[in-house]
PDB file of N, CA and C in Angstrom:
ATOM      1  N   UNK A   1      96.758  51.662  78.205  1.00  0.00           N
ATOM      2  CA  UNK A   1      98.038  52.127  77.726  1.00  0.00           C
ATOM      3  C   UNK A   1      97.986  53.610  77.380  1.00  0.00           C
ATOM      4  N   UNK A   2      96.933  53.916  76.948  1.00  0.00           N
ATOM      5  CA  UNK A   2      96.641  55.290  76.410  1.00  0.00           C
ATOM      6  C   UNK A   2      96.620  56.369  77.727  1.00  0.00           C
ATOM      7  N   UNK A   3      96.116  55.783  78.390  1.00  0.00           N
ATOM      8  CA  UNK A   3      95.201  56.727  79.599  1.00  0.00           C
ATOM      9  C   UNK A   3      97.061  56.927  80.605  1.00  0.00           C
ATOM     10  N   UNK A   4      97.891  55.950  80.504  1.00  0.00           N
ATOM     11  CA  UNK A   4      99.448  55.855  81.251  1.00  0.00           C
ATOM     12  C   UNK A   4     100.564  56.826  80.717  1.00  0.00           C
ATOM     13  N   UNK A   5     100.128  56.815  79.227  1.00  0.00           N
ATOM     14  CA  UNK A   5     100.772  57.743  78.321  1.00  0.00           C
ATOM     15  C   UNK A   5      99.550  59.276  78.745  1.00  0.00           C
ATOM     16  N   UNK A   6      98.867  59.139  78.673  1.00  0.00           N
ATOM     17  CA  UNK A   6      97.959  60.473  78.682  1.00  0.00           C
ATOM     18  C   UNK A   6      98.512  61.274  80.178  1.00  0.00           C
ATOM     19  N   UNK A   7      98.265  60.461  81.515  1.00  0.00           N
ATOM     20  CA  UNK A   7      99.130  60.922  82.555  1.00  0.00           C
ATOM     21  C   UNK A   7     100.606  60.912  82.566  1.00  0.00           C
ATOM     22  N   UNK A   8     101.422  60.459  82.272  1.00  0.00           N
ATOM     23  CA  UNK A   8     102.705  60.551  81.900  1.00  0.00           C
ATOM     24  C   UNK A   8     103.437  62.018  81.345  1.00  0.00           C
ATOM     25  N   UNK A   9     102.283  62.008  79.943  1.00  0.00           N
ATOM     26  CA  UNK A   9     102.372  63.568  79.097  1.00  0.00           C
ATOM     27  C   UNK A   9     101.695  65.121  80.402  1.00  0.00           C
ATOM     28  N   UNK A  10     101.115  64.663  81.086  1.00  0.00           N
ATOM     29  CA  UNK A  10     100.633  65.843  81.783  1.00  0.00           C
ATOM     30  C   UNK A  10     101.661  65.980  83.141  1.00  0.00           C
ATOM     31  N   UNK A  11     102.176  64.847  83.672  1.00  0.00           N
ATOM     32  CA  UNK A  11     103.056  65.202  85.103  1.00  0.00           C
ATOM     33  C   UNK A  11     104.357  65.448  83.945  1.00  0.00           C
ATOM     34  N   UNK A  12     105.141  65.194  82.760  1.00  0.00           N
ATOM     35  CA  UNK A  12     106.224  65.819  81.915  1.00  0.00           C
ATOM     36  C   UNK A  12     105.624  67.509  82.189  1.00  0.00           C
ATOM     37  N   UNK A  13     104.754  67.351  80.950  1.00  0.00           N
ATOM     38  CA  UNK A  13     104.733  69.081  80.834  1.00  0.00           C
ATOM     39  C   UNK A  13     104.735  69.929  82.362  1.00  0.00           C
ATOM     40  N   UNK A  14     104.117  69.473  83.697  1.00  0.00           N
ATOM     41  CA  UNK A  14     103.445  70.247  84.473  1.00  0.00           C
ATOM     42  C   UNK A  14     105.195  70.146  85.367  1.00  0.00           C
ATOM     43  N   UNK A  15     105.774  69.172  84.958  1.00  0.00           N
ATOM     44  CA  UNK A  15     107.314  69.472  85.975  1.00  0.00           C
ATOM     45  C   UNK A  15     108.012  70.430  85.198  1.00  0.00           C
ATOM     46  N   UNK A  16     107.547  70.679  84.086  1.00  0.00           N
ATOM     47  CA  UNK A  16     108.833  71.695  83.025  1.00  0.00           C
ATOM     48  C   UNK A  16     108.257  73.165  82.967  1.00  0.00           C
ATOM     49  N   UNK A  17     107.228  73.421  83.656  1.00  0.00           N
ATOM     50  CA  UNK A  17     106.308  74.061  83.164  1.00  0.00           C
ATOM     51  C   UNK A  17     107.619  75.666  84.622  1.00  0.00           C
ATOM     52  N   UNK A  18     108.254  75.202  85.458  1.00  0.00           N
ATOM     53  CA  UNK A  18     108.677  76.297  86.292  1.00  0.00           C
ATOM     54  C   UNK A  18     110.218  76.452  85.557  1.00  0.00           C
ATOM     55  N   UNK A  19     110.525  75.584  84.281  1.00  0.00           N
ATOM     56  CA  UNK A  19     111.871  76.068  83.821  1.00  0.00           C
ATOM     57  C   UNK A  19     111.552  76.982  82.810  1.00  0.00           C
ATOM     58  N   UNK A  20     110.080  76.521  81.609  1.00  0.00           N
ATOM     59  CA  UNK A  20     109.862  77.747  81.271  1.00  0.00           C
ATOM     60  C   UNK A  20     109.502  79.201  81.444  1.00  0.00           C
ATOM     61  N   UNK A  21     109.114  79.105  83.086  1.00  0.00           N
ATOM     62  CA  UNK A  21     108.992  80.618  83.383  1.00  0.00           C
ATOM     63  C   UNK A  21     110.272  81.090  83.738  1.00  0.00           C
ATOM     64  N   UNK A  22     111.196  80.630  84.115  1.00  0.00           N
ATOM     65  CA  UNK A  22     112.578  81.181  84.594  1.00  0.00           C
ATOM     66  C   UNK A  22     112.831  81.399  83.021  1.00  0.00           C
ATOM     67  N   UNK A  23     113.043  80.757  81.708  1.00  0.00           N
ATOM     68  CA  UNK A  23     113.466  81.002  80.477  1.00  0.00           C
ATOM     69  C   UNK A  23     112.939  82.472  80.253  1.00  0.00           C
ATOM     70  N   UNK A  24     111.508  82.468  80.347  1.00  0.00           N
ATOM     71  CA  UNK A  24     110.971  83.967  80.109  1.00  0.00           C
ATOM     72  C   UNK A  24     111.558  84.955  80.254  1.00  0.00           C
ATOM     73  N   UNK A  25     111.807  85.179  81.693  1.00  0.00           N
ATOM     74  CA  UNK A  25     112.156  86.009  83.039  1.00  0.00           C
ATOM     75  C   UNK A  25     113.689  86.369  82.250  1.00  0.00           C
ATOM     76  N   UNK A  26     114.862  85.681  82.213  1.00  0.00           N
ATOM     77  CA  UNK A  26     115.958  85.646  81.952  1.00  0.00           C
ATOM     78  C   UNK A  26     115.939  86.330  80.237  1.00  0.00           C
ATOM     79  N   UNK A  27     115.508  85.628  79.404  1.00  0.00           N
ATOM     80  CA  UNK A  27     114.952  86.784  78.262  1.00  0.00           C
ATOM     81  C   UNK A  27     114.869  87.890  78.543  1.00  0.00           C
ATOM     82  N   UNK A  28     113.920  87.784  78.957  1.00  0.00           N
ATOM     83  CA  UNK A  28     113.349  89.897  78.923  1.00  0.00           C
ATOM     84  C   UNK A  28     114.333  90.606  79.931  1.00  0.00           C
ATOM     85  N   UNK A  29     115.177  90.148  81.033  1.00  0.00           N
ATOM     86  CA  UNK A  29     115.995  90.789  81.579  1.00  0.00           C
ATOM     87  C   UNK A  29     117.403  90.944  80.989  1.00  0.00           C
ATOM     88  N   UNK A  30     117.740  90.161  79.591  1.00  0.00           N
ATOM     89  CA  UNK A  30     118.464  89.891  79.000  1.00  0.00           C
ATOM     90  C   UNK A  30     118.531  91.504  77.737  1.00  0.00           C
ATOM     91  N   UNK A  31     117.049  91.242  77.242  1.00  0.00           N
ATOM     92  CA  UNK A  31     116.830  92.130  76.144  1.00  0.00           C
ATOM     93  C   UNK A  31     116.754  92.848  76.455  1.00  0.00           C
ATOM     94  N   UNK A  32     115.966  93.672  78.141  1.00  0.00           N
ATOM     95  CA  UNK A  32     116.024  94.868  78.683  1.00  0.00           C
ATOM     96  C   UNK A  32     117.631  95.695  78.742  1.00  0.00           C
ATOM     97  N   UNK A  33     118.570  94.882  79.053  1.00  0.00           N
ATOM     98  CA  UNK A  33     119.975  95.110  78.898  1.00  0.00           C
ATOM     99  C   UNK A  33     120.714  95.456  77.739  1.00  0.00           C
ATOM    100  N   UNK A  34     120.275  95.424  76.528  1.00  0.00           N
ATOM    101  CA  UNK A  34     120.568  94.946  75.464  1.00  0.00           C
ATOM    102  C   UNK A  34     120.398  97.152  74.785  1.00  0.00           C
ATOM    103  N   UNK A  35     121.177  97.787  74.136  1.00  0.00           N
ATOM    104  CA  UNK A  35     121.050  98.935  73.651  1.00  0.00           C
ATOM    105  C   UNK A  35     119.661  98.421  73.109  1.00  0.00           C
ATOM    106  N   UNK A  36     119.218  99.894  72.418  1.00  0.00           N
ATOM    107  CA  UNK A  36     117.885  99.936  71.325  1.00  0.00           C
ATOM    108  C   UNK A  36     117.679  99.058  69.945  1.00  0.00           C
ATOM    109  N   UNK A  37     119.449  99.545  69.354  1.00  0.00           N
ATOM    110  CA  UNK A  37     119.427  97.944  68.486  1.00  0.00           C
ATOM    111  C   UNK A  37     119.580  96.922  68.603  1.00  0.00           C
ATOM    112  N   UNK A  38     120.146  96.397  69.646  1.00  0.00           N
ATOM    113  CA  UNK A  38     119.981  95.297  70.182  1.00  0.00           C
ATOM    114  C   UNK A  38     118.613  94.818  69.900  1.00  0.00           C
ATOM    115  N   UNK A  39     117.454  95.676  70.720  1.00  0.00           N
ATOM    116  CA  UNK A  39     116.246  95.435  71.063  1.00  0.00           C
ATOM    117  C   UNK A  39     115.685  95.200  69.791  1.00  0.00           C
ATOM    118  N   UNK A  40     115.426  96.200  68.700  1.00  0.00           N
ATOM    119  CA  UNK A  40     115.465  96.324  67.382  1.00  0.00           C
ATOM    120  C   UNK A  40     115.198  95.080  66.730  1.00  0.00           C
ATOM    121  N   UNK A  41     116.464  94.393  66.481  1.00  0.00           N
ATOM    122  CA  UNK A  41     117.645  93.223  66.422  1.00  0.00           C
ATOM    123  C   UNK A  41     116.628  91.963  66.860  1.00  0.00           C
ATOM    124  N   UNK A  42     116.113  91.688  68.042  1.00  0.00           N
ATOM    125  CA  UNK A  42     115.757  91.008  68.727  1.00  0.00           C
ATOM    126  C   UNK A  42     114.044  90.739  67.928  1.00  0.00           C
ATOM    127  N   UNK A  43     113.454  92.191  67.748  1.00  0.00           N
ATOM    128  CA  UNK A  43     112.340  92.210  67.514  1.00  0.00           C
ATOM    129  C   UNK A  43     112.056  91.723  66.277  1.00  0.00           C
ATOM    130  N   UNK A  44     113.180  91.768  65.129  1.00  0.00           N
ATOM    131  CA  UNK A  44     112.928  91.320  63.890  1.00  0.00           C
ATOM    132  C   UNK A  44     113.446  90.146  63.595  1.00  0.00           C
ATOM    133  N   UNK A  45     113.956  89.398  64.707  1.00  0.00           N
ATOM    134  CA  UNK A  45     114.707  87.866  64.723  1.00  0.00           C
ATOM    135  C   UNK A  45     113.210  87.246  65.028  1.00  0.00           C
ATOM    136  N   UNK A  46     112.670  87.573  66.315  1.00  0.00           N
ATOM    137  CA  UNK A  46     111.283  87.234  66.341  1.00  0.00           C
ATOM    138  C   UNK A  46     109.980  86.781  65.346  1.00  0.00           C
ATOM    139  N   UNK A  47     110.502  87.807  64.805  1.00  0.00           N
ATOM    140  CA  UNK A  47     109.379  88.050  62.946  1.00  0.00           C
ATOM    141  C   UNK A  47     109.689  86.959  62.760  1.00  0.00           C
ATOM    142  N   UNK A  48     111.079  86.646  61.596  1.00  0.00           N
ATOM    143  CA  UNK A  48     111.731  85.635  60.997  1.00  0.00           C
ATOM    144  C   UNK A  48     111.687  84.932  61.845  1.00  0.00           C
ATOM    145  N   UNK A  49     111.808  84.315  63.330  1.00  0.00           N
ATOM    146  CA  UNK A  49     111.667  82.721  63.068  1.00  0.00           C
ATOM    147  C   UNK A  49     109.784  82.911  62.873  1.00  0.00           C
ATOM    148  N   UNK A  50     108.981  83.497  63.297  1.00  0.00           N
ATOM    149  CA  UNK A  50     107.685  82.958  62.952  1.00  0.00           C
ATOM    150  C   UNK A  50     107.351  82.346  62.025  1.00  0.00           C
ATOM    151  N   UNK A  51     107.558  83.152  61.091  1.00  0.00           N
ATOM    152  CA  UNK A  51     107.348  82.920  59.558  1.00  0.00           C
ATOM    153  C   UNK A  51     107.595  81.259  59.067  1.00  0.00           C
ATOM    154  N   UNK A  52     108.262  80.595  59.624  1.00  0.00           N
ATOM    155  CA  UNK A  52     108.335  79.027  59.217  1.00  0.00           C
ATOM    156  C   UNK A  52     107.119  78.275  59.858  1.00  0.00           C
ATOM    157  N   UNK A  53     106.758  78.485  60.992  1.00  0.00           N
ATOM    158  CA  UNK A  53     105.522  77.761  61.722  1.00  0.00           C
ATOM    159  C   UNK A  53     104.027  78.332  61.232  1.00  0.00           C
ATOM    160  N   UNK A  54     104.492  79.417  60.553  1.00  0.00           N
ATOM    161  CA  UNK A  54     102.772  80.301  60.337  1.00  0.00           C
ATOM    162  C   UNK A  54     102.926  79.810  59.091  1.00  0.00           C
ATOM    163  N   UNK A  55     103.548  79.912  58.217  1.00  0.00           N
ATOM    164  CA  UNK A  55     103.835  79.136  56.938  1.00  0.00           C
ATOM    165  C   UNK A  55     103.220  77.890  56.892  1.00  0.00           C
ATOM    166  N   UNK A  56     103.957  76.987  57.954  1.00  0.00           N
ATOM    167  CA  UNK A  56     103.414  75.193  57.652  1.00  0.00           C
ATOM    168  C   UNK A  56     101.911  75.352  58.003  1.00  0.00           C
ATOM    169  N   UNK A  57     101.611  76.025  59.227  1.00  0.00           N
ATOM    170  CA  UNK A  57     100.152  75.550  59.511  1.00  0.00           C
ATOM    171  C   UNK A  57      99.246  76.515  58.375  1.00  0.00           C
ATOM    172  N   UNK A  58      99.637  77.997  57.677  1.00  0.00           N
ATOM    173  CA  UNK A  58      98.685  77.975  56.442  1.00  0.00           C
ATOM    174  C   UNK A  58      98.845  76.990  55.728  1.00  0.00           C
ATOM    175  N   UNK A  59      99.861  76.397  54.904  1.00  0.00           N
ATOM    176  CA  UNK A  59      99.833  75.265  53.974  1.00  0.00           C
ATOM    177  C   UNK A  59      98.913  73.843  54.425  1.00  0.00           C
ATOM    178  N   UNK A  60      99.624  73.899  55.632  1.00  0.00           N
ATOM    179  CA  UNK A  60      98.329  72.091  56.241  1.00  0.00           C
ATOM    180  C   UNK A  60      96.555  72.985  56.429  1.00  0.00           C
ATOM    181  N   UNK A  61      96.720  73.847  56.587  1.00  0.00           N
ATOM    182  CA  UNK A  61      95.050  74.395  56.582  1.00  0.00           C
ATOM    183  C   UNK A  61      94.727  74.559  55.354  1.00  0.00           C
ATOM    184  N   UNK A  62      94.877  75.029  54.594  1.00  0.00           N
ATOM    185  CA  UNK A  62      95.001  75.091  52.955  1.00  0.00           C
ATOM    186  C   UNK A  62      95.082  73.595  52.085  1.00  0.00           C
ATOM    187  N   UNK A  63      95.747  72.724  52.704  1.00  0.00           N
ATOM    188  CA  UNK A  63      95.581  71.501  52.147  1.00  0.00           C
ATOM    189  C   UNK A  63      94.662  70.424  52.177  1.00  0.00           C
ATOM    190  N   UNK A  64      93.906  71.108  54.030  1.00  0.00           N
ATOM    191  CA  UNK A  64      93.067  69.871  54.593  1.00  0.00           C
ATOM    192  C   UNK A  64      91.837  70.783  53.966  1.00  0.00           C
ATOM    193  N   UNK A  65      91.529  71.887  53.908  1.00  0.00           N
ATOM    194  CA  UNK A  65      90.545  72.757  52.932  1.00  0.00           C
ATOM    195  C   UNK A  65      90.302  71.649  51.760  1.00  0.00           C
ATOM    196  N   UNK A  66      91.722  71.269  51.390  1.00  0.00           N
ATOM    197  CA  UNK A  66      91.486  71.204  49.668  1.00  0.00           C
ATOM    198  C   UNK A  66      90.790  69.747  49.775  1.00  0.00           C
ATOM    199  N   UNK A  67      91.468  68.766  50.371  1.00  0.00           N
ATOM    200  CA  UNK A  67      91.420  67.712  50.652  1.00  0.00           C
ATOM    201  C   UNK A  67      89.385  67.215  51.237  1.00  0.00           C
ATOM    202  N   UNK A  68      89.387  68.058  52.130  1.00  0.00           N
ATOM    203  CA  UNK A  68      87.494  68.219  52.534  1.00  0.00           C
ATOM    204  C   UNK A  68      86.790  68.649  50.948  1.00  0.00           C
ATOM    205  N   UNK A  69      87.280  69.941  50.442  1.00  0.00           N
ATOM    206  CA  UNK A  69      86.131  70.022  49.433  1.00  0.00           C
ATOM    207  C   UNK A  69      86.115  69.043  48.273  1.00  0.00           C
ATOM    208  N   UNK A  70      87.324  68.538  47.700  1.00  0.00           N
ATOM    209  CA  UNK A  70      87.335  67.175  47.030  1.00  0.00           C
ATOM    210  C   UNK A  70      86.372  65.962  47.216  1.00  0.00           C
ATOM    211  N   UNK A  71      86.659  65.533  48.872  1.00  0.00           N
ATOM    212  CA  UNK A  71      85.966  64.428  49.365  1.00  0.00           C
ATOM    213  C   UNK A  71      84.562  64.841  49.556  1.00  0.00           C
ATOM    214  N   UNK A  72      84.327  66.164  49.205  1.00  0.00           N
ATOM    215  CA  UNK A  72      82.904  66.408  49.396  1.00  0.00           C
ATOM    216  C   UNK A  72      82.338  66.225  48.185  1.00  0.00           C
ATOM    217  N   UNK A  73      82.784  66.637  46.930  1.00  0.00           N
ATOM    218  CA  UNK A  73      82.410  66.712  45.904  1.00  0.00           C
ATOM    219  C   UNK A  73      82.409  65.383  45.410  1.00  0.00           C
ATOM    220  N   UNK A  74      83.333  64.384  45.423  1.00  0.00           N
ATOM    221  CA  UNK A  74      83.185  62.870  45.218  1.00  0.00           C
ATOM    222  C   UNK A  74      81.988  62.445  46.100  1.00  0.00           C
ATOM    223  N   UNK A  75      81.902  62.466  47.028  1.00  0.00           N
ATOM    224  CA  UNK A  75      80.887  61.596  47.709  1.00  0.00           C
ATOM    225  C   UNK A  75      79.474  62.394  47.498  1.00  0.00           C
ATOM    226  N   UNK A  76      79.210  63.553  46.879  1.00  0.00           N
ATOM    227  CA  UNK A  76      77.889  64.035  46.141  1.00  0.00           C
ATOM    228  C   UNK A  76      77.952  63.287  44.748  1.00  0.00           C
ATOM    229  N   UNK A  77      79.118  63.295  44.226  1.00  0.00           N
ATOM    230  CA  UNK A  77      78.839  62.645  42.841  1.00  0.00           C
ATOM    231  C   UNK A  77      78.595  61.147  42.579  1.00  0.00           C
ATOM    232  N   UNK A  78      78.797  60.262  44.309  1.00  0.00           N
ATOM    233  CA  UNK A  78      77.993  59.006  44.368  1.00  0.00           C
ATOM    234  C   UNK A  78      77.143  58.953  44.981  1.00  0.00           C
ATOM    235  N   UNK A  79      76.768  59.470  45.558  1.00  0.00           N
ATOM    236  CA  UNK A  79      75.186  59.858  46.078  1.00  0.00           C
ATOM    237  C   UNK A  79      74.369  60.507  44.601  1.00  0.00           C
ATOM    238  N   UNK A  80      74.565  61.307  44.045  1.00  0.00           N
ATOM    239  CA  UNK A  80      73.690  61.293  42.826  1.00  0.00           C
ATOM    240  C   UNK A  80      73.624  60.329  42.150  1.00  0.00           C
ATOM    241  N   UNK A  81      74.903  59.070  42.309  1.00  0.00           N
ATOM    242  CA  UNK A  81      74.839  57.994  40.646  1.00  0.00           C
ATOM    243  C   UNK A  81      73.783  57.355  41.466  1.00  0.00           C
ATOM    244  N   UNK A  82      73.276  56.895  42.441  1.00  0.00           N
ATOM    245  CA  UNK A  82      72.848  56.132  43.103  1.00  0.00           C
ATOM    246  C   UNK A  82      71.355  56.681  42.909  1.00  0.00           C
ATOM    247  N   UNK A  83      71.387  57.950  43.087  1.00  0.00           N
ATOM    248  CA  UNK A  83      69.805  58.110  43.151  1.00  0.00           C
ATOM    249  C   UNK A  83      69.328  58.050  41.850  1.00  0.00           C
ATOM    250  N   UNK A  84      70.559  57.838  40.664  1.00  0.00           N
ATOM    251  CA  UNK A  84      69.899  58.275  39.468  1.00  0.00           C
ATOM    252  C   UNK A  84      69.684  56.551  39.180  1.00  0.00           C
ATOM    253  N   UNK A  85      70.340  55.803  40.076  1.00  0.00           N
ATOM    254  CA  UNK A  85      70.215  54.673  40.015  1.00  0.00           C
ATOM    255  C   UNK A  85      68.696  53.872  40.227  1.00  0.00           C
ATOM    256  N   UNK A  86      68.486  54.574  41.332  1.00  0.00           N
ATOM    257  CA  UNK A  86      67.709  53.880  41.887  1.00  0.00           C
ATOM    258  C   UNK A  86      66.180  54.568  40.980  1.00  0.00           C
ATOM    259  N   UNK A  87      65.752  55.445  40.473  1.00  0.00           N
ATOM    260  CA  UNK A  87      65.060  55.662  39.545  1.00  0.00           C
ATOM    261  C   UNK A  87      64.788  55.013  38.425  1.00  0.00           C
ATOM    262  N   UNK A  88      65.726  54.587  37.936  1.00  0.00           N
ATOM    263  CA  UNK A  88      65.699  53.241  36.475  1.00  0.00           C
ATOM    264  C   UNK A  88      65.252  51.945  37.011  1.00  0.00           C
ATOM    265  N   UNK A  89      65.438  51.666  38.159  1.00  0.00           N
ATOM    266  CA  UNK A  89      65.000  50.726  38.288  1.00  0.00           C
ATOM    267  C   UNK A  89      63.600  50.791  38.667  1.00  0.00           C
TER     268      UNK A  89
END
């Protein structure tokens, strides 16, 4: 089932893959047209939308950070009860 979905996802992307180069193409011949502020305009719309996607993936990198050094520090602090365990006995 996996491997039907796995080819499925690669002939999708690889048929869409000649509408996103026409999208490109039509852009930049779009913005080339466009006065200086226009262009301007264009360049700082760019900025702002980034800023929401660079945002989420610092926060999920920053979280799975937090999330690893936690689970690291718990699972040293049962690995020590254990060894301090196993000494008393």
């Amino acid at each position: 089932m996996k491997r039907k979905l796995a080819i499925l996802a690669v002939l999708l992307l690889g048929w869409s893959a000649p509408a996103l180069c026409q999208a490109c193409a039509m852009c930049y011949s779009t913005a080339q047209a466009t006065p200086k502020d226009g262009q301007r305009a264009i360049n700082k719309a760019v900025l702002v939308l980034l800023i929401p996607p660079v945002g989420f993936m610092t926060l999920g990198i920053w979280m799975a950070q937090r999330y690893a050094k936690k689970r690291d520090e718990e699972q040293s602090t049962i690995e020590e009860f254990f060894e301090s365990a196993k000494r008393w006995e």
